[in-house]
PDB file of N, CA and C in Angstrom:
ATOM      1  N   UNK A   1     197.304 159.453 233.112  1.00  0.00           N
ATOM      2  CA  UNK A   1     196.531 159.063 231.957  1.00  0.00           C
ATOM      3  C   UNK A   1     195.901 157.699 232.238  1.00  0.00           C
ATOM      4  N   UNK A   2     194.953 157.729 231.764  1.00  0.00           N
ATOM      5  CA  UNK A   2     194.140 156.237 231.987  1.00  0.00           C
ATOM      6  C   UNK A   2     194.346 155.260 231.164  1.00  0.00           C
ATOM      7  N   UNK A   3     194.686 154.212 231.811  1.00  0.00           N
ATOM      8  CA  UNK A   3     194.647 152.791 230.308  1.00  0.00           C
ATOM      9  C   UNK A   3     193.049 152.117 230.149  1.00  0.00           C
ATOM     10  N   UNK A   4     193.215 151.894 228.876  1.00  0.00           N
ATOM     11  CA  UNK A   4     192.218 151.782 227.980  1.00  0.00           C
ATOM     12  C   UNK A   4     191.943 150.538 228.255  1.00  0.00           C
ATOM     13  N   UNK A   5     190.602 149.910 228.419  1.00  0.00           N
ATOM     14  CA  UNK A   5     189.872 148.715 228.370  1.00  0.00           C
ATOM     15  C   UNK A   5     189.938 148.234 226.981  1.00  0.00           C
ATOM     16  N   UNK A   6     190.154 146.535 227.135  1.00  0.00           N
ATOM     17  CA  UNK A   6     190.325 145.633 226.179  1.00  0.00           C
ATOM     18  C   UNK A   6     189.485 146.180 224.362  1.00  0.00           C
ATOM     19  N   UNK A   7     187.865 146.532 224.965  1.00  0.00           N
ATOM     20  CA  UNK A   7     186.820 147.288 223.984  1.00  0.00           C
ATOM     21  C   UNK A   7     187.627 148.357 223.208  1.00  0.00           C
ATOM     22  N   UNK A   8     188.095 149.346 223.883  1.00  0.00           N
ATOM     23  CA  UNK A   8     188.756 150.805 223.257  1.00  0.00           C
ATOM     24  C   UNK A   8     189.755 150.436 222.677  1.00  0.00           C
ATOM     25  N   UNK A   9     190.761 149.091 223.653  1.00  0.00           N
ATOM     26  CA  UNK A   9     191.981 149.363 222.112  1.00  0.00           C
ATOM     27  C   UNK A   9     191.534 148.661 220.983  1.00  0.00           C
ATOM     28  N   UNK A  10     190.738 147.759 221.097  1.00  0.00           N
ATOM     29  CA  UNK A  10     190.385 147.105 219.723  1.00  0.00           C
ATOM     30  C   UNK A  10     189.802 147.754 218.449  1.00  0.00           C
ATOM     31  N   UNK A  11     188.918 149.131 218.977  1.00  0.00           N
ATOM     32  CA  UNK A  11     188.649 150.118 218.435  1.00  0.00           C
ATOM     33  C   UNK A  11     189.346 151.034 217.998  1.00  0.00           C
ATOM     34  N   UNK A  12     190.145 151.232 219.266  1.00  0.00           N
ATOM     35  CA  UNK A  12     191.094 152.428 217.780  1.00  0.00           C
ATOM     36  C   UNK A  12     192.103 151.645 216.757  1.00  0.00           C
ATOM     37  N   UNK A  13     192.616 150.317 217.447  1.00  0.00           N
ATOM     38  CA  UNK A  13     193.567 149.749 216.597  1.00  0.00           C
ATOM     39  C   UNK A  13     192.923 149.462 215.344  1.00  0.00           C
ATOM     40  N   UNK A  14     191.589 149.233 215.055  1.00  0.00           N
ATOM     41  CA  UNK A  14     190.694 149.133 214.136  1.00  0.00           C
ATOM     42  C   UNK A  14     190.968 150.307 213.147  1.00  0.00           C
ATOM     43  N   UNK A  15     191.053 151.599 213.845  1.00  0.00           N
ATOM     44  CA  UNK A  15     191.659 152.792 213.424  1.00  0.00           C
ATOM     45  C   UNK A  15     192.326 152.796 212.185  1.00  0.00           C
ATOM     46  N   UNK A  16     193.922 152.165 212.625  1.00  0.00           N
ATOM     47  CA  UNK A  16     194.848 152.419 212.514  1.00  0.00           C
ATOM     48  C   UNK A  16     195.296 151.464 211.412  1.00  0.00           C
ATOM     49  N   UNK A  17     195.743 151.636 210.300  1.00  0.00           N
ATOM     50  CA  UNK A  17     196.536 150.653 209.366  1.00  0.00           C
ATOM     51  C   UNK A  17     197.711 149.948 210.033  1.00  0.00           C
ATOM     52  N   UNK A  18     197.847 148.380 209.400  1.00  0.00           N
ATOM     53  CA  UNK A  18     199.259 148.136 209.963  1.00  0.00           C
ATOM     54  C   UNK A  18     199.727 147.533 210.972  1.00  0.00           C
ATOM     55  N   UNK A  19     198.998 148.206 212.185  1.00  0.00           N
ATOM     56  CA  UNK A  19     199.273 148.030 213.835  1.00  0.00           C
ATOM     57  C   UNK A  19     198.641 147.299 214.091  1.00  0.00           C
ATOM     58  N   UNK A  20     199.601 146.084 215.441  1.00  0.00           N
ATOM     59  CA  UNK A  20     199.007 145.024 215.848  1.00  0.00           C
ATOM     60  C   UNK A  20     199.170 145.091 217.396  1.00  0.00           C
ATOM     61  N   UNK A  21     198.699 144.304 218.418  1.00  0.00           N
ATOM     62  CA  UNK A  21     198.411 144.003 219.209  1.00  0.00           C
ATOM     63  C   UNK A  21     199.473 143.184 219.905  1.00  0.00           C
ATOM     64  N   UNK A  22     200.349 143.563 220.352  1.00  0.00           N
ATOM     65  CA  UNK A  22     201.834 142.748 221.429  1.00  0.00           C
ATOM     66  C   UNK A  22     201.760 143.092 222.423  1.00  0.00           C
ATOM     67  N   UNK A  23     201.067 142.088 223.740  1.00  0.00           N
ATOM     68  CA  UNK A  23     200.950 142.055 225.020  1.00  0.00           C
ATOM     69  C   UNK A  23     200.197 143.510 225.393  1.00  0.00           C
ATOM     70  N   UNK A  24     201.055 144.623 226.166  1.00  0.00           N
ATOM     71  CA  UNK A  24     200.121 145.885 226.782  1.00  0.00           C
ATOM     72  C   UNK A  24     200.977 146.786 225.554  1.00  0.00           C
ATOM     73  N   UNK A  25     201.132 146.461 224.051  1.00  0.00           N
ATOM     74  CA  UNK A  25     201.891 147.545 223.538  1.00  0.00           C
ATOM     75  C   UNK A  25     201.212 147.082 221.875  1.00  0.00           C
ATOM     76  N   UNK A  26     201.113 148.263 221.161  1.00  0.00           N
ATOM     77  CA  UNK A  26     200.983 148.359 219.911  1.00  0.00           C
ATOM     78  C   UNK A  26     202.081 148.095 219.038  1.00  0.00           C
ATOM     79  N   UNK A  27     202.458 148.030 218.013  1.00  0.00           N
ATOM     80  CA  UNK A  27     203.187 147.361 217.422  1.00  0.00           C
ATOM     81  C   UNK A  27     202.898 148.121 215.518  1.00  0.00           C
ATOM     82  N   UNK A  28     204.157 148.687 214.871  1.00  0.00           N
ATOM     83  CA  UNK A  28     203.707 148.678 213.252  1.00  0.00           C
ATOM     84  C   UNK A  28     205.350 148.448 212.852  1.00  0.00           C
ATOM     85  N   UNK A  29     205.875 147.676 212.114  1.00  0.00           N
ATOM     86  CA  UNK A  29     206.808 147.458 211.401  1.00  0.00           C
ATOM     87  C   UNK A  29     206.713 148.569 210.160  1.00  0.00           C
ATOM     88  N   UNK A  30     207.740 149.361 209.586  1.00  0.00           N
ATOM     89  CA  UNK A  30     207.813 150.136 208.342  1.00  0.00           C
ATOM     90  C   UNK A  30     209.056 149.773 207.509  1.00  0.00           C
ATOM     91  N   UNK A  31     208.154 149.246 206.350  1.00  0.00           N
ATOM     92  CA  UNK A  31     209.227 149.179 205.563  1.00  0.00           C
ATOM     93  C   UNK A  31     210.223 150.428 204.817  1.00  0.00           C
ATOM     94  N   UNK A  32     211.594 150.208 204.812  1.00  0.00           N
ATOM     95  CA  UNK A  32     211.904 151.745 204.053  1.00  0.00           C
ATOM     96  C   UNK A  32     212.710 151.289 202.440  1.00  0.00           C
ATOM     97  N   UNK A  33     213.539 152.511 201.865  1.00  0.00           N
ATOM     98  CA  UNK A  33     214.391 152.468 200.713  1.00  0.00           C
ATOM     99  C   UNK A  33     215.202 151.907 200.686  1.00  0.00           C
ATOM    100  N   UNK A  34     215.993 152.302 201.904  1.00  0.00           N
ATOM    101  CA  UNK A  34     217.412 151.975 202.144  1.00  0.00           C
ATOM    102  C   UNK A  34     217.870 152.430 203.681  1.00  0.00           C
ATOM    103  N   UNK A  35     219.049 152.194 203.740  1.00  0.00           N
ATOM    104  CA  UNK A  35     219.411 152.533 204.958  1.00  0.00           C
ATOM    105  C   UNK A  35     219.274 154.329 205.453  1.00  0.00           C
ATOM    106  N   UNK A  36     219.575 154.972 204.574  1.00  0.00           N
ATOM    107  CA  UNK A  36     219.501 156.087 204.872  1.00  0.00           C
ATOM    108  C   UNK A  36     218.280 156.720 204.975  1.00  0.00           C
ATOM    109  N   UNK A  37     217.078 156.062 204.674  1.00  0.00           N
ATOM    110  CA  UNK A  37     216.447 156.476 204.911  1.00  0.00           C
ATOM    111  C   UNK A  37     215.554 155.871 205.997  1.00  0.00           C
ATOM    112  N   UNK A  38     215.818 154.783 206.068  1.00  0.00           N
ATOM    113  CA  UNK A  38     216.072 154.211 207.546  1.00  0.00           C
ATOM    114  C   UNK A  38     215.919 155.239 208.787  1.00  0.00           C
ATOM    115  N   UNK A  39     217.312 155.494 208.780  1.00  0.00           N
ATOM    116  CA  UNK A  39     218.010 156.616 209.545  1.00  0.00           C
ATOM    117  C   UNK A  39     217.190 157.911 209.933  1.00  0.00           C
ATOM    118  N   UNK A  40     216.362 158.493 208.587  1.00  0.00           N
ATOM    119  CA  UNK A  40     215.872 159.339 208.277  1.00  0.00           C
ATOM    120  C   UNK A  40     214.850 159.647 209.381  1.00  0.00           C
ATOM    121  N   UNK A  41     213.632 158.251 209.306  1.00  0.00           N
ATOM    122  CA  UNK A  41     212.453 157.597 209.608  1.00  0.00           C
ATOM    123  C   UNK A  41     212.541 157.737 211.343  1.00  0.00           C
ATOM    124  N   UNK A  42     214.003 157.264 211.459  1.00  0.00           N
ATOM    125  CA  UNK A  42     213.902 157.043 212.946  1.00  0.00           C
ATOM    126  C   UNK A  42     214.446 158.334 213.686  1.00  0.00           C
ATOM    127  N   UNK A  43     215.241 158.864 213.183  1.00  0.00           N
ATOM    128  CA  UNK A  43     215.339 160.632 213.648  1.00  0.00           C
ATOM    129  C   UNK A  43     213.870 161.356 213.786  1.00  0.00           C
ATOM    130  N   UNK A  44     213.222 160.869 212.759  1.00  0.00           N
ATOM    131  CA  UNK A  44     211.920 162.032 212.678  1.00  0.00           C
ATOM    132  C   UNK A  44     210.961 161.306 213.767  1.00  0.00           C
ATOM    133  N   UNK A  45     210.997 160.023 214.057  1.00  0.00           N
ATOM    134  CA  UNK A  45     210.038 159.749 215.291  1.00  0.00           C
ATOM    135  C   UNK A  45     210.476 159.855 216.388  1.00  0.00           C
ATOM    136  N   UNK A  46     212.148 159.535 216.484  1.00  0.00           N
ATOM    137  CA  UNK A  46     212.568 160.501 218.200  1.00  0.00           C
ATOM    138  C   UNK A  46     212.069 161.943 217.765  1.00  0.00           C
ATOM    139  N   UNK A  47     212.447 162.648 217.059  1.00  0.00           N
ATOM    140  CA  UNK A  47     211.869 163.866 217.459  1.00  0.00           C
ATOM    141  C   UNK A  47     210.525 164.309 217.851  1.00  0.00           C
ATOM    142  N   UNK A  48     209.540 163.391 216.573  1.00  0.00           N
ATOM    143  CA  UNK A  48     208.219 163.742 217.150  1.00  0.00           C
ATOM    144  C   UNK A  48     207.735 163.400 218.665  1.00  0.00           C
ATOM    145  N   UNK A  49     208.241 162.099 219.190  1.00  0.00           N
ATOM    146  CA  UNK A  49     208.474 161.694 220.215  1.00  0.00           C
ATOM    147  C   UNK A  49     208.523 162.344 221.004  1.00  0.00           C
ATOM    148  N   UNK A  50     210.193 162.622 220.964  1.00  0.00           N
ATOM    149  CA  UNK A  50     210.415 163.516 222.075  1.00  0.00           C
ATOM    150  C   UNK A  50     209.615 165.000 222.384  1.00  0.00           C
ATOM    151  N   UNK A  51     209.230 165.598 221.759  1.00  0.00           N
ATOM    152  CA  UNK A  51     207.787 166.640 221.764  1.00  0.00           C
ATOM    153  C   UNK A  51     206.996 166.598 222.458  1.00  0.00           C
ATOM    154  N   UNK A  52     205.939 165.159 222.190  1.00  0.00           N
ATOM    155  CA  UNK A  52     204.964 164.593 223.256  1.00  0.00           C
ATOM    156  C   UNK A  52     205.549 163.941 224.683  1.00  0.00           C
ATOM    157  N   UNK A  53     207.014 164.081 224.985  1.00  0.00           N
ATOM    158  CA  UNK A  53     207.415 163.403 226.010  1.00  0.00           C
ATOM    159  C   UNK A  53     207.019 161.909 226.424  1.00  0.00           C
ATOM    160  N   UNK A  54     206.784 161.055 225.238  1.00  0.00           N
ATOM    161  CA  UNK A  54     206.452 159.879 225.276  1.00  0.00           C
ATOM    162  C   UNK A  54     207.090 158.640 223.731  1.00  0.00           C
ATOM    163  N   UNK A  55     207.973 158.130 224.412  1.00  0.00           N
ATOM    164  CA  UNK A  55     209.512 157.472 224.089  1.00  0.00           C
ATOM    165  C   UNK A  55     208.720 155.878 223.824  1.00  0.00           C
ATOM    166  N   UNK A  56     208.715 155.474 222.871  1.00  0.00           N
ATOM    167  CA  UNK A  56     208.426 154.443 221.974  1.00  0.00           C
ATOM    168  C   UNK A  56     209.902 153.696 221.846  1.00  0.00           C
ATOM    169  N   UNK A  57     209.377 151.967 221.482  1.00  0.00           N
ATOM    170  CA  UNK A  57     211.072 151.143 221.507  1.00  0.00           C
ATOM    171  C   UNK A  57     210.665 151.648 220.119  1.00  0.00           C
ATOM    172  N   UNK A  58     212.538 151.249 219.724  1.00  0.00           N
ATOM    173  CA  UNK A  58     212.519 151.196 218.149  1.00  0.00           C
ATOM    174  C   UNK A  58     213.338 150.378 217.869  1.00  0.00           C
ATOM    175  N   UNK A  59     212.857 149.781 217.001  1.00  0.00           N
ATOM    176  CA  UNK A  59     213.788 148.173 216.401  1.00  0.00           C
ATOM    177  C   UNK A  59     214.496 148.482 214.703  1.00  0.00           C
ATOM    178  N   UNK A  60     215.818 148.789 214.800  1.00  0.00           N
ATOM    179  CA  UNK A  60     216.096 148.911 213.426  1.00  0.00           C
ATOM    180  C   UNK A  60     216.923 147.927 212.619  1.00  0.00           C
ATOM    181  N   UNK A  61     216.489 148.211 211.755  1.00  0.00           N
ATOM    182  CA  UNK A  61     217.050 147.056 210.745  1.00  0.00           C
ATOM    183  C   UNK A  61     217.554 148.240 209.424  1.00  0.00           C
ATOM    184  N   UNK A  62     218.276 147.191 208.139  1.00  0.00           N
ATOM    185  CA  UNK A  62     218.631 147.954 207.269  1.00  0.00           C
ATOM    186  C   UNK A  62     217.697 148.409 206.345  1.00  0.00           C
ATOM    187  N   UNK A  63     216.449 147.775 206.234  1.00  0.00           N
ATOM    188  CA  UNK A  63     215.393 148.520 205.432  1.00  0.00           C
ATOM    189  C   UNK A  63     214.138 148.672 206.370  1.00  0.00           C
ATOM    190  N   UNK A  64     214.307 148.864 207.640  1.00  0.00           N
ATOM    191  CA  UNK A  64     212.862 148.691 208.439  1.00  0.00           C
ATOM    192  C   UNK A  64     213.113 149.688 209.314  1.00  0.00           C
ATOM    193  N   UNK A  65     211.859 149.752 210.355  1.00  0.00           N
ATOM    194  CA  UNK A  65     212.009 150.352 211.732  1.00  0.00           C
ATOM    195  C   UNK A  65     210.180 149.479 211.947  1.00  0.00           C
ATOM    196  N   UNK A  66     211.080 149.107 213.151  1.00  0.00           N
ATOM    197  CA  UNK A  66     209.679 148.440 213.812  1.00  0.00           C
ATOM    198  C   UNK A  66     209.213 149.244 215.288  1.00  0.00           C
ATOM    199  N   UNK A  67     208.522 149.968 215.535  1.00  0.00           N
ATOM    200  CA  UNK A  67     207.877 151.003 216.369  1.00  0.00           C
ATOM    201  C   UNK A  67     207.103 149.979 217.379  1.00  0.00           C
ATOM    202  N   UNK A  68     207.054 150.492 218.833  1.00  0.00           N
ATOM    203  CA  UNK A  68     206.524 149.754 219.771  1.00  0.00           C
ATOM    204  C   UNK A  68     205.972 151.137 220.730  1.00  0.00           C
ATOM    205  N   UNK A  69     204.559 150.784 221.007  1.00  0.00           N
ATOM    206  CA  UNK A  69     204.164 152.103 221.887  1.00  0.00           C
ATOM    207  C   UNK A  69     203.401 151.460 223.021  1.00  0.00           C
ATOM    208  N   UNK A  70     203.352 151.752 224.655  1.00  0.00           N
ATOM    209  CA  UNK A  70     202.777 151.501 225.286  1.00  0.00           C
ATOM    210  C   UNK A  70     203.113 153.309 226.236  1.00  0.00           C
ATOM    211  N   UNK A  71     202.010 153.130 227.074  1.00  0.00           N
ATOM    212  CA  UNK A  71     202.564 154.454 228.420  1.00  0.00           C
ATOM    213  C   UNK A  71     202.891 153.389 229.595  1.00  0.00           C
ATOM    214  N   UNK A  72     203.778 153.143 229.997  1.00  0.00           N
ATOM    215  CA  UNK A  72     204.756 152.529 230.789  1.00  0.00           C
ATOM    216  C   UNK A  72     204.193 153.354 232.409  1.00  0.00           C
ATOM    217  N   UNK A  73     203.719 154.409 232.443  1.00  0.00           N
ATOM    218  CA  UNK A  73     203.233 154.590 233.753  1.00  0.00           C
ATOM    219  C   UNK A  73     201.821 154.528 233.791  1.00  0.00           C
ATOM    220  N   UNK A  74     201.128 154.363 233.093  1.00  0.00           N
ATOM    221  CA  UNK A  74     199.474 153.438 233.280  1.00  0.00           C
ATOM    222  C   UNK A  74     199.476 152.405 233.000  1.00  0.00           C
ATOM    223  N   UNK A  75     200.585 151.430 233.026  1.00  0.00           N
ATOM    224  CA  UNK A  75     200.847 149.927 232.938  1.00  0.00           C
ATOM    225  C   UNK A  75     200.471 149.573 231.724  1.00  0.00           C
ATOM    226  N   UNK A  76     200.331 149.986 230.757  1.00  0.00           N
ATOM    227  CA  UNK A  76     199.936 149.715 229.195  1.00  0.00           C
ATOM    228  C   UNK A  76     199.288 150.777 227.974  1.00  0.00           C
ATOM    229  N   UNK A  77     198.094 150.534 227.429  1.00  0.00           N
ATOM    230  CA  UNK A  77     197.902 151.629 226.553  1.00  0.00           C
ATOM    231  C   UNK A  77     197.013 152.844 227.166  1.00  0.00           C
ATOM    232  N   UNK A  78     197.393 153.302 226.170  1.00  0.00           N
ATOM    233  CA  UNK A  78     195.990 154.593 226.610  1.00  0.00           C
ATOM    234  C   UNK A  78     196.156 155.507 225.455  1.00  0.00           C
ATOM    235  N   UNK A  79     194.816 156.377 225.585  1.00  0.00           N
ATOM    236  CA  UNK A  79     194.918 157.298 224.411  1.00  0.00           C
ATOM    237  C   UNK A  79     196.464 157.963 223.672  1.00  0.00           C
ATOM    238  N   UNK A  80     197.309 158.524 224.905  1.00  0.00           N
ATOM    239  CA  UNK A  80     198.518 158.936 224.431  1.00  0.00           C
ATOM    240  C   UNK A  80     199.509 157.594 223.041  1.00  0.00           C
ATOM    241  N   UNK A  81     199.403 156.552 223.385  1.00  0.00           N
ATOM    242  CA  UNK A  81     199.897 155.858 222.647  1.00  0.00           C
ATOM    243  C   UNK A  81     199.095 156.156 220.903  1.00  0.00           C
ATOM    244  N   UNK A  82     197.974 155.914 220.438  1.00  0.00           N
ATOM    245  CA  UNK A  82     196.930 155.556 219.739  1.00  0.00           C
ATOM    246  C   UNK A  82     197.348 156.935 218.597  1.00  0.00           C
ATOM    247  N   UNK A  83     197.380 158.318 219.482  1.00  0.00           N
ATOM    248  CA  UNK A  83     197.222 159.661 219.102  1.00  0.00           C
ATOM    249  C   UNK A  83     199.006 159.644 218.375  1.00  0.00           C
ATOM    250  N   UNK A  84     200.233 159.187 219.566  1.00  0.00           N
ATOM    251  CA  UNK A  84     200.952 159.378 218.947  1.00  0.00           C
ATOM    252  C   UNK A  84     201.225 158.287 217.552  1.00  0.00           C
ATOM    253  N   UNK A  85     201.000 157.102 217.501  1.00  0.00           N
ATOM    254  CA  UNK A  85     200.832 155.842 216.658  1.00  0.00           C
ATOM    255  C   UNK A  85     200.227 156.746 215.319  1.00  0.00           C
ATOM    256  N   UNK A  86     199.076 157.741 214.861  1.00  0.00           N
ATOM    257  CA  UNK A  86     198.544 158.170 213.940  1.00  0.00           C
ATOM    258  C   UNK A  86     199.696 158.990 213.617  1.00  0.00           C
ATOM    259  N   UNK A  87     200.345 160.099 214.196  1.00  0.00           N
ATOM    260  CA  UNK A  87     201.135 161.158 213.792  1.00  0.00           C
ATOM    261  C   UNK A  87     202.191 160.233 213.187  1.00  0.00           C
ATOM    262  N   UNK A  88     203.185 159.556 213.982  1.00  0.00           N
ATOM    263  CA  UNK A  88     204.144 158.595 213.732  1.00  0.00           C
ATOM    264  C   UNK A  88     203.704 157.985 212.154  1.00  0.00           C
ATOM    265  N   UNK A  89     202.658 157.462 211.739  1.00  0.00           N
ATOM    266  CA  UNK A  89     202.161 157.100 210.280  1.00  0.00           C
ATOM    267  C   UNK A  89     202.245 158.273 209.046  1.00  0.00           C
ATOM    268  N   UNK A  90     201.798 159.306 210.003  1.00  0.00           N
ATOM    269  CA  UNK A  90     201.673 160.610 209.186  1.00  0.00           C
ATOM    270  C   UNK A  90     203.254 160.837 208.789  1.00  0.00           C
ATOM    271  N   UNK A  91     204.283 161.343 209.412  1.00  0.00           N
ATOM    272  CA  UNK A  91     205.550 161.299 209.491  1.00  0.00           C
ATOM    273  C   UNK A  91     206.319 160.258 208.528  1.00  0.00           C
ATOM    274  N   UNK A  92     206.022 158.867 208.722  1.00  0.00           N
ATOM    275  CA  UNK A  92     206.653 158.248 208.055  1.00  0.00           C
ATOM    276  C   UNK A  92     205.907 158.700 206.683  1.00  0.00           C
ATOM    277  N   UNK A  93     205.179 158.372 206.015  1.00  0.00           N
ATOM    278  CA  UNK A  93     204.260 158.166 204.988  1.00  0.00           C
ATOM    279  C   UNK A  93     204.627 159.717 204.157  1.00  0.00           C
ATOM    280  N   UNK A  94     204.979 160.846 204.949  1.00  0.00           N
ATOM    281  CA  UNK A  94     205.199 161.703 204.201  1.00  0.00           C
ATOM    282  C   UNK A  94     207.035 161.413 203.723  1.00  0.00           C
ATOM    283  N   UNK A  95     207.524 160.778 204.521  1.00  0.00           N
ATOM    284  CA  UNK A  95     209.154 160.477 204.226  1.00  0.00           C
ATOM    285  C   UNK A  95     209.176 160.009 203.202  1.00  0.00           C
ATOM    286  N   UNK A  96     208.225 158.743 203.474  1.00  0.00           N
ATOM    287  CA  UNK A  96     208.593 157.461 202.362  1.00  0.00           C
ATOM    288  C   UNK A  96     208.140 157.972 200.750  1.00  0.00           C
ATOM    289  N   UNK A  97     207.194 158.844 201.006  1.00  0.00           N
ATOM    290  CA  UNK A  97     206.794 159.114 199.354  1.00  0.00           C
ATOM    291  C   UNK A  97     207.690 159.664 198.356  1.00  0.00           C
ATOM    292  N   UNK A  98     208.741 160.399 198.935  1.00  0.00           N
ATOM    293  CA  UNK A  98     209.880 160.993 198.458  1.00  0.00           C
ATOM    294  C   UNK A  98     210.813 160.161 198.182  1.00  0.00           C
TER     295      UNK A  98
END
């Protein structure tokens, strides 16, 4: 997969609600309810994850999950990050409304 020139990520991150810009990696903090749903949030993005075969850090806390995406074998971003970053929003956003 190809990494994206400085121009393209600024553009899709433009995209994207939320998400910021940390070194060669995207970045969205989510706030949640509670812990359990916490829990919830971060089960459903390893899974979606694991699907696309592309493994995001995850930073948890008791009302958060802070999501980190780069492709680690094109030395930084690229489309795969951007595409999974939208679904990952989709996912949470349908959790949290409940």
């Amino acid at each position: 997969m190809e990494r994206l020139n400085s121009s393209d990520i600024e553009r899709r991150l433009s995209e994207l609600e939320g998400w910021s810009l940390e070194g060669d990696s995207i970045v969205r903090e989510f706030q949640t309810k509670n812990w359990k749903t916490t829990i919830f949030v971060v089960n459903a993005i390893a899974s979606l994850a694991e699907a696309h075969w592309h493994h995001p850090d995850l930073e948890v806390g008791f009302k958060r999950v802070k999501v980190k995406l780069t492709t680690h074998e094109a030395g930084g971003l690229t489309e795969r990050d951007f595409r999974l970053a939208r679904e990952i929003e989709d996912i949470v956003a349908r959790i949290l409304e409940h």
